[in-house]
PDB file of N, CA and C in Angstrom:
ATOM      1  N   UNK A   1      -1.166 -34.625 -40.963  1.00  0.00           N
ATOM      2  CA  UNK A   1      -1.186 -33.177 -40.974  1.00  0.00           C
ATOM      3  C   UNK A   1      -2.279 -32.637 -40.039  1.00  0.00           C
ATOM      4  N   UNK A   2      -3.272 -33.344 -39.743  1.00  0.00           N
ATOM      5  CA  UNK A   2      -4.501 -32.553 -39.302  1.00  0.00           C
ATOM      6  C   UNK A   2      -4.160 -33.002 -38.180  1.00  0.00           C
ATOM      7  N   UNK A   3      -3.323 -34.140 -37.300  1.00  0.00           N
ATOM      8  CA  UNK A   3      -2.799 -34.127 -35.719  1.00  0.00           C
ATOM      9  C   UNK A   3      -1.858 -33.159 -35.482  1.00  0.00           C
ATOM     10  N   UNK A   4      -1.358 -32.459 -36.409  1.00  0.00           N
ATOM     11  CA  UNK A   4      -0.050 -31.430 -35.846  1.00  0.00           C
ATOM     12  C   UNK A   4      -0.988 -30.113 -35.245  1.00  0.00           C
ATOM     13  N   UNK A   5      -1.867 -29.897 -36.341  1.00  0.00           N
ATOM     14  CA  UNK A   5      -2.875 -28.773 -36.821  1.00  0.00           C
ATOM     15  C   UNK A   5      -3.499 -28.645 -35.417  1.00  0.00           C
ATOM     16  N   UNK A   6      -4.259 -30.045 -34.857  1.00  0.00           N
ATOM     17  CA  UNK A   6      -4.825 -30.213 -33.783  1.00  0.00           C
ATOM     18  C   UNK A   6      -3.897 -30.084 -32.647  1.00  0.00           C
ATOM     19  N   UNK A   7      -2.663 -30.207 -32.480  1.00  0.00           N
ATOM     20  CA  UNK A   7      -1.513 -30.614 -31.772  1.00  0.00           C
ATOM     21  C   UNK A   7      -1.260 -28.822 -31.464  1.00  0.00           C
ATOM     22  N   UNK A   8      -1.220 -28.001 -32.612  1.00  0.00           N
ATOM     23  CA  UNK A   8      -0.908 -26.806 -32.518  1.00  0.00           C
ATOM     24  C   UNK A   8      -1.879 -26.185 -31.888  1.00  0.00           C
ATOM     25  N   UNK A   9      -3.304 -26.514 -32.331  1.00  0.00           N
ATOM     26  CA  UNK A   9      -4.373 -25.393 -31.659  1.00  0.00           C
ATOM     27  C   UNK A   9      -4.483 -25.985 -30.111  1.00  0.00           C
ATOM     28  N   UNK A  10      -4.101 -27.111 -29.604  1.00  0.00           N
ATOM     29  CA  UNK A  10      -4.242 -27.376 -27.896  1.00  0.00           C
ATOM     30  C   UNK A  10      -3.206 -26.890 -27.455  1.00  0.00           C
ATOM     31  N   UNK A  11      -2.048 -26.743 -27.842  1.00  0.00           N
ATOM     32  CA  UNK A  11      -1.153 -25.996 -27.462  1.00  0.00           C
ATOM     33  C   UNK A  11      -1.025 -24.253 -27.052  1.00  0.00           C
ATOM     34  N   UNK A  12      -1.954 -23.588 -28.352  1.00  0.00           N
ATOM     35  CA  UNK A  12      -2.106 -22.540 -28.066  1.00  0.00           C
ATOM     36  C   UNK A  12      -3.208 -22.165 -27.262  1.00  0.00           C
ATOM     37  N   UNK A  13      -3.912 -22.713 -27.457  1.00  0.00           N
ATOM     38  CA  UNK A  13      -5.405 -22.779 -26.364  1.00  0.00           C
ATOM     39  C   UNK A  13      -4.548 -23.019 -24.784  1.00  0.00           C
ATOM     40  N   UNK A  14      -3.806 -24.136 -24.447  1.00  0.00           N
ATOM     41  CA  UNK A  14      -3.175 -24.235 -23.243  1.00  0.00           C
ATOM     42  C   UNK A  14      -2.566 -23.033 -22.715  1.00  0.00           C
ATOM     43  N   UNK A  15      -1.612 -22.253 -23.612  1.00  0.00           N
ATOM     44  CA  UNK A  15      -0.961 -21.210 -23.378  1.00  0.00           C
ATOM     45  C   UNK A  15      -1.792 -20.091 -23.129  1.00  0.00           C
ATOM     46  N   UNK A  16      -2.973 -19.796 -23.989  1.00  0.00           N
ATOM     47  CA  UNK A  16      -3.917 -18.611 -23.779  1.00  0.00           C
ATOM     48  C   UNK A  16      -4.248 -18.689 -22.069  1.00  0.00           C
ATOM     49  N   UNK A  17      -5.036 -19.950 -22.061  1.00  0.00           N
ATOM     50  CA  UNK A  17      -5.267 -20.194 -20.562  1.00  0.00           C
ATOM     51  C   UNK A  17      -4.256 -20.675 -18.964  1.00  0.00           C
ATOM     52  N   UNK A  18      -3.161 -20.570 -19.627  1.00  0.00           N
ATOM     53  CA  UNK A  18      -2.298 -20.654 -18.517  1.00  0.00           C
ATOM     54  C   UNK A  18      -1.971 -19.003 -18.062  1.00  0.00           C
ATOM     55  N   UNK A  19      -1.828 -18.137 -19.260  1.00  0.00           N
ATOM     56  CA  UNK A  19      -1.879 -16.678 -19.274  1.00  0.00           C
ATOM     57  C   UNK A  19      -2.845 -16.363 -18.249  1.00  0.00           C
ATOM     58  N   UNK A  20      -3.939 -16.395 -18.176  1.00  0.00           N
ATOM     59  CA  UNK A  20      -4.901 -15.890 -16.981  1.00  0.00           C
ATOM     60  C   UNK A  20      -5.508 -14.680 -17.673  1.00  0.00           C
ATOM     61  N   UNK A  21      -5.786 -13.582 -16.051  1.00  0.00           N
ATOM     62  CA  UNK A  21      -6.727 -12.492 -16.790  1.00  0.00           C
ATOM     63  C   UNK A  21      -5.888 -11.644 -16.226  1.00  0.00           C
ATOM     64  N   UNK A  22      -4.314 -11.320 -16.730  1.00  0.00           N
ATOM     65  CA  UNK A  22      -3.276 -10.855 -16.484  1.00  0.00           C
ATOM     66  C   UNK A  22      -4.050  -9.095 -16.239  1.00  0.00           C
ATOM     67  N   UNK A  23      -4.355  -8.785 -17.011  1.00  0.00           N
ATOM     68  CA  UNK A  23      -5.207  -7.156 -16.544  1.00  0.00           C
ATOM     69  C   UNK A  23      -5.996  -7.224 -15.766  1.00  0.00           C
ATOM     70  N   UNK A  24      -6.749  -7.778 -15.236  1.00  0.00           N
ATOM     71  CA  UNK A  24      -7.696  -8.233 -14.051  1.00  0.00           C
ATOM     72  C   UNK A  24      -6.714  -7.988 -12.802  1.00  0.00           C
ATOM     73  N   UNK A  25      -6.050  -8.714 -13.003  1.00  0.00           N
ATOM     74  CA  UNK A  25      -4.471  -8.997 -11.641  1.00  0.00           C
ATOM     75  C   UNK A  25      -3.786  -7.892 -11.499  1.00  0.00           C
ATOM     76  N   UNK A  26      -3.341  -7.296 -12.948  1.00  0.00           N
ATOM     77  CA  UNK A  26      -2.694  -5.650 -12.305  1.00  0.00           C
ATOM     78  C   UNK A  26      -3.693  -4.222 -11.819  1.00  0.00           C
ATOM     79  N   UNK A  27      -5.022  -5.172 -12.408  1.00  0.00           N
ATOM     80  CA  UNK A  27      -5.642  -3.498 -11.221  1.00  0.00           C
ATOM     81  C   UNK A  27      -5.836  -3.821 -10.217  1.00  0.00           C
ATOM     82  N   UNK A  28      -6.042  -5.301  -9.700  1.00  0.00           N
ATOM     83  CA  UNK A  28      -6.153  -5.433  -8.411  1.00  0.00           C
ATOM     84  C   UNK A  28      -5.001  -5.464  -7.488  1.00  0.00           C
ATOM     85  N   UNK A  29      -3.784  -5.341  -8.118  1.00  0.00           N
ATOM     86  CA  UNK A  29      -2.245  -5.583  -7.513  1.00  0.00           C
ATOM     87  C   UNK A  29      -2.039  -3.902  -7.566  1.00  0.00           C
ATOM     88  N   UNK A  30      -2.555  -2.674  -8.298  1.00  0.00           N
ATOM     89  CA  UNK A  30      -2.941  -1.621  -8.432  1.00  0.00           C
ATOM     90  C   UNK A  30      -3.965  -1.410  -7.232  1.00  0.00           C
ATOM     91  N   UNK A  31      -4.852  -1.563  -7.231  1.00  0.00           N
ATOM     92  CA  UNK A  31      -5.649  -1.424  -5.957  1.00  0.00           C
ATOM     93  C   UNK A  31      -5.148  -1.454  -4.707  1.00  0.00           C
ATOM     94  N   UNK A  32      -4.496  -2.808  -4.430  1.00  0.00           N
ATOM     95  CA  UNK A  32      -3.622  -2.716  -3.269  1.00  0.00           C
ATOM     96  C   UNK A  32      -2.770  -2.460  -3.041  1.00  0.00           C
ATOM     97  N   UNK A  33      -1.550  -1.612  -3.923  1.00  0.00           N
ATOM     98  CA  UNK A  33      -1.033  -0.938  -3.657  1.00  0.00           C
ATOM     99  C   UNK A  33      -1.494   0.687  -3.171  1.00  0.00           C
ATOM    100  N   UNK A  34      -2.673   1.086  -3.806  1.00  0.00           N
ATOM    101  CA  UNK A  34      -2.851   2.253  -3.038  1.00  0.00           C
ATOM    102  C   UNK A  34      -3.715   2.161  -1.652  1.00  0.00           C
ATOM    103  N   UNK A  35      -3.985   0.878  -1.693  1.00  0.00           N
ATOM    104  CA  UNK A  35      -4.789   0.921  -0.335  1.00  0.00           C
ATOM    105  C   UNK A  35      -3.730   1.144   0.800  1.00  0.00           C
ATOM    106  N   UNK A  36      -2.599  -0.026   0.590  1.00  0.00           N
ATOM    107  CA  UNK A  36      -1.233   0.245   1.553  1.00  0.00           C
ATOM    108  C   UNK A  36      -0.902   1.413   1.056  1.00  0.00           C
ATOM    109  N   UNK A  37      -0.478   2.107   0.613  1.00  0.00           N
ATOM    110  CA  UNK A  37      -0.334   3.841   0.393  1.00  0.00           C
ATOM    111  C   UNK A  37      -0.742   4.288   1.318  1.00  0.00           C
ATOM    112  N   UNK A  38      -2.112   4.501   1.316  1.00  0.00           N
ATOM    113  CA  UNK A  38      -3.210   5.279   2.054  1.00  0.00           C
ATOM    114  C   UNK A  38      -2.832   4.941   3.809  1.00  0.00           C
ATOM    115  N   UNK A  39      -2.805   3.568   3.903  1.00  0.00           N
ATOM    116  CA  UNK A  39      -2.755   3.170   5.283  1.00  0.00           C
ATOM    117  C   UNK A  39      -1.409   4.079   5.982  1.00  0.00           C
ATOM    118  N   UNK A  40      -0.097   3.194   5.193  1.00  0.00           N
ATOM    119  CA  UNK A  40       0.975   4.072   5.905  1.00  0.00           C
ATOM    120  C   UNK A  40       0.922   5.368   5.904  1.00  0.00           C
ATOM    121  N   UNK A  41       0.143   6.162   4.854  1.00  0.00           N
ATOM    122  CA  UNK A  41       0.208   8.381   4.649  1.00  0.00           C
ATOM    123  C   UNK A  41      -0.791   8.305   6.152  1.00  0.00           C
ATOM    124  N   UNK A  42      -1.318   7.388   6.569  1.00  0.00           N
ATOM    125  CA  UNK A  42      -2.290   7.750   7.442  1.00  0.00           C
ATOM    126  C   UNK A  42      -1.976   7.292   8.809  1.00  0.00           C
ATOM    127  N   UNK A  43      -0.707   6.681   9.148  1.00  0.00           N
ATOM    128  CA  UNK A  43      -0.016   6.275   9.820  1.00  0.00           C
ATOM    129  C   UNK A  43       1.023   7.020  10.630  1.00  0.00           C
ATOM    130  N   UNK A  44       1.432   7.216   9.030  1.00  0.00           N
ATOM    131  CA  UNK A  44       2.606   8.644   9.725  1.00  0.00           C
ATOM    132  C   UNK A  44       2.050   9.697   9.850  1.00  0.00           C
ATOM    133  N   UNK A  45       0.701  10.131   9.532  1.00  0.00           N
ATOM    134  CA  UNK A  45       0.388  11.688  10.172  1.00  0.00           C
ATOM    135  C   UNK A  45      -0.389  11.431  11.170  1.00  0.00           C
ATOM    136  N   UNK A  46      -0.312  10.219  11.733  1.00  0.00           N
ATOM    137  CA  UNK A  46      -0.890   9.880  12.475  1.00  0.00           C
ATOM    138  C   UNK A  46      -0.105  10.123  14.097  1.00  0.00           C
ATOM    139  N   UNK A  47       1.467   9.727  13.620  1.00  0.00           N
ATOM    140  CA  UNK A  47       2.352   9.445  14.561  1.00  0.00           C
ATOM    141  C   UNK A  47       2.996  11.217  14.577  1.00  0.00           C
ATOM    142  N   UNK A  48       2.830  11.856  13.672  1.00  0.00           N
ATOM    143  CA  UNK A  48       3.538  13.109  13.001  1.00  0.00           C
ATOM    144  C   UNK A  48       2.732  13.864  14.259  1.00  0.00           C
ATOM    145  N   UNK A  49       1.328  14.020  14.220  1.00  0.00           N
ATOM    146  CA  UNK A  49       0.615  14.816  14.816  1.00  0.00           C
ATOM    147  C   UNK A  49       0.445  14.604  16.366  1.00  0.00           C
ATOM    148  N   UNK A  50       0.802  13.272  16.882  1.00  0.00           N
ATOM    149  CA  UNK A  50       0.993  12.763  17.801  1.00  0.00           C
ATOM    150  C   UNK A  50       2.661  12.889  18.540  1.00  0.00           C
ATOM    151  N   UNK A  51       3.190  13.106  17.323  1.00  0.00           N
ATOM    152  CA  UNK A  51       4.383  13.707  17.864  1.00  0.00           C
ATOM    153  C   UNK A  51       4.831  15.460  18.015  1.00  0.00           C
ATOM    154  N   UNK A  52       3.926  16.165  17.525  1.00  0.00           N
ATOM    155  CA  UNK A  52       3.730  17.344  17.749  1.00  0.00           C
ATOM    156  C   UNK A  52       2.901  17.767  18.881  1.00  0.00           C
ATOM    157  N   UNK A  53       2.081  16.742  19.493  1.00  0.00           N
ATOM    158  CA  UNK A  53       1.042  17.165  20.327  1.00  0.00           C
ATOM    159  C   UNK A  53       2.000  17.001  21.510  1.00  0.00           C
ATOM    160  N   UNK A  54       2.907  15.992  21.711  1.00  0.00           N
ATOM    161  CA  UNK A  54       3.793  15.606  22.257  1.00  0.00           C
ATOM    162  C   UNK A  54       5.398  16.922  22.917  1.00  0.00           C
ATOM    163  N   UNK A  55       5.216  17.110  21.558  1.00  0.00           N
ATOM    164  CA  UNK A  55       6.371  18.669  22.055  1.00  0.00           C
ATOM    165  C   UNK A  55       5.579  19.960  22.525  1.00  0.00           C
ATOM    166  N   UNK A  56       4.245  20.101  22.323  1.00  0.00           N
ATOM    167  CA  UNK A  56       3.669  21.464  22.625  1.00  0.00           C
ATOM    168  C   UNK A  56       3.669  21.258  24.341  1.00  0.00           C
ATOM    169  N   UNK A  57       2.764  19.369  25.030  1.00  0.00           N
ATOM    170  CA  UNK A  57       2.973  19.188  25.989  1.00  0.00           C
ATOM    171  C   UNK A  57       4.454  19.742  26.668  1.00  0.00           C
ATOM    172  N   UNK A  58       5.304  19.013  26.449  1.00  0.00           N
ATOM    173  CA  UNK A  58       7.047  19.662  26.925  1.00  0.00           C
ATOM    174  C   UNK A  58       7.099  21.075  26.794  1.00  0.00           C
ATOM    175  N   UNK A  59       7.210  21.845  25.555  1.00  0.00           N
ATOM    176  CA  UNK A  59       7.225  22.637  26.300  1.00  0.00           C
ATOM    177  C   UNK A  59       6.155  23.704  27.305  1.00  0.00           C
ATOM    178  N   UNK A  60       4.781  23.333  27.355  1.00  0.00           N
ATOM    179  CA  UNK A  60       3.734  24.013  28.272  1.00  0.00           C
ATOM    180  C   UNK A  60       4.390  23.450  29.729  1.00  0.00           C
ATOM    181  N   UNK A  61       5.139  22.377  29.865  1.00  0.00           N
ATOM    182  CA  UNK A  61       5.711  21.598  31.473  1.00  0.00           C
ATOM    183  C   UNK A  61       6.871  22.556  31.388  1.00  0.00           C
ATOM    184  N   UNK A  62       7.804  22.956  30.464  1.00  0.00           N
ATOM    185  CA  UNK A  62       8.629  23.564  30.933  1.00  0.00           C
ATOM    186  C   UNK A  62       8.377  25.436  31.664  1.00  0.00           C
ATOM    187  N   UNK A  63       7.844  25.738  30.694  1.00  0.00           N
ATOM    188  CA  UNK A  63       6.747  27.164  30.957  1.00  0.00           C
ATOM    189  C   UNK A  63       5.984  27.287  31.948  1.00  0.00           C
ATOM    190  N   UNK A  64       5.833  26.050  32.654  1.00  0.00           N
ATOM    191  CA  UNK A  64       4.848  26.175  33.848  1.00  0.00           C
ATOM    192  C   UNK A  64       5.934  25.931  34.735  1.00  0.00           C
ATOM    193  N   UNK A  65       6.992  25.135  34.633  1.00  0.00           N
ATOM    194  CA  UNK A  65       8.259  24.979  35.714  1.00  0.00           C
ATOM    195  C   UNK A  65       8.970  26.434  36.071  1.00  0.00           C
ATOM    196  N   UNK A  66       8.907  26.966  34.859  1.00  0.00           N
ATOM    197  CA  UNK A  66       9.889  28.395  34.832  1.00  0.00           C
ATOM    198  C   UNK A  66       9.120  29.384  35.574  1.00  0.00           C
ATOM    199  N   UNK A  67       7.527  29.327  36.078  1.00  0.00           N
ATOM    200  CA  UNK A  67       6.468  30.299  36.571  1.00  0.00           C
ATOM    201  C   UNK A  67       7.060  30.103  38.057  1.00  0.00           C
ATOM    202  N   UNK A  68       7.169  28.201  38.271  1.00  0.00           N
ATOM    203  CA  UNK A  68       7.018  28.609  39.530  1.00  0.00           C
ATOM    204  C   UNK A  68       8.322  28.477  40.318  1.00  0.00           C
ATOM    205  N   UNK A  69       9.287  28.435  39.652  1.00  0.00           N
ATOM    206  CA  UNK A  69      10.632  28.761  39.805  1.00  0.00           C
ATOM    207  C   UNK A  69      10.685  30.720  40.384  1.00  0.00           C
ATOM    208  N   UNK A  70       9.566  31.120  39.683  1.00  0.00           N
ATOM    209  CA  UNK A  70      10.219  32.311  39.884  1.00  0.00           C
ATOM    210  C   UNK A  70       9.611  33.024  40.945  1.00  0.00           C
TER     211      UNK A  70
END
């Protein structure tokens, strides 16, 4: 009886520690998800504003074509 007893508590002891520090892991799997968040929001207004700076150029080239057209 007292090898099952013993048999049972290494078993559960094994299982506790195969578990890990499962909350430890989701804030840090939490963490990096908002870090990649942050990167791509900062990416695309990155490309957003770069693509607006982009059309004001076009049309100031077209506005200056139409001056000396005329």
């Amino acid at each position: 009886m007292k090898k099952l007893v013993l048999m049972a508590a290494a078993i559960v002891a094994v299982s506790f520690a195969s578990c890990g520090n499962k909350a430890a892991n989701a804030e840090q799997a939490t963490a990096d998800s908002i870090r990649i968040a942050d990167s791509i929001a900062a990416v695309e207004a990155a490309a957003a504003e770069a693509a607006a700076a982009a059309a004001a150029a076009d049309t100031a080239a077209v506005d200056s074509a139409a001056v000396v057209a005329e």
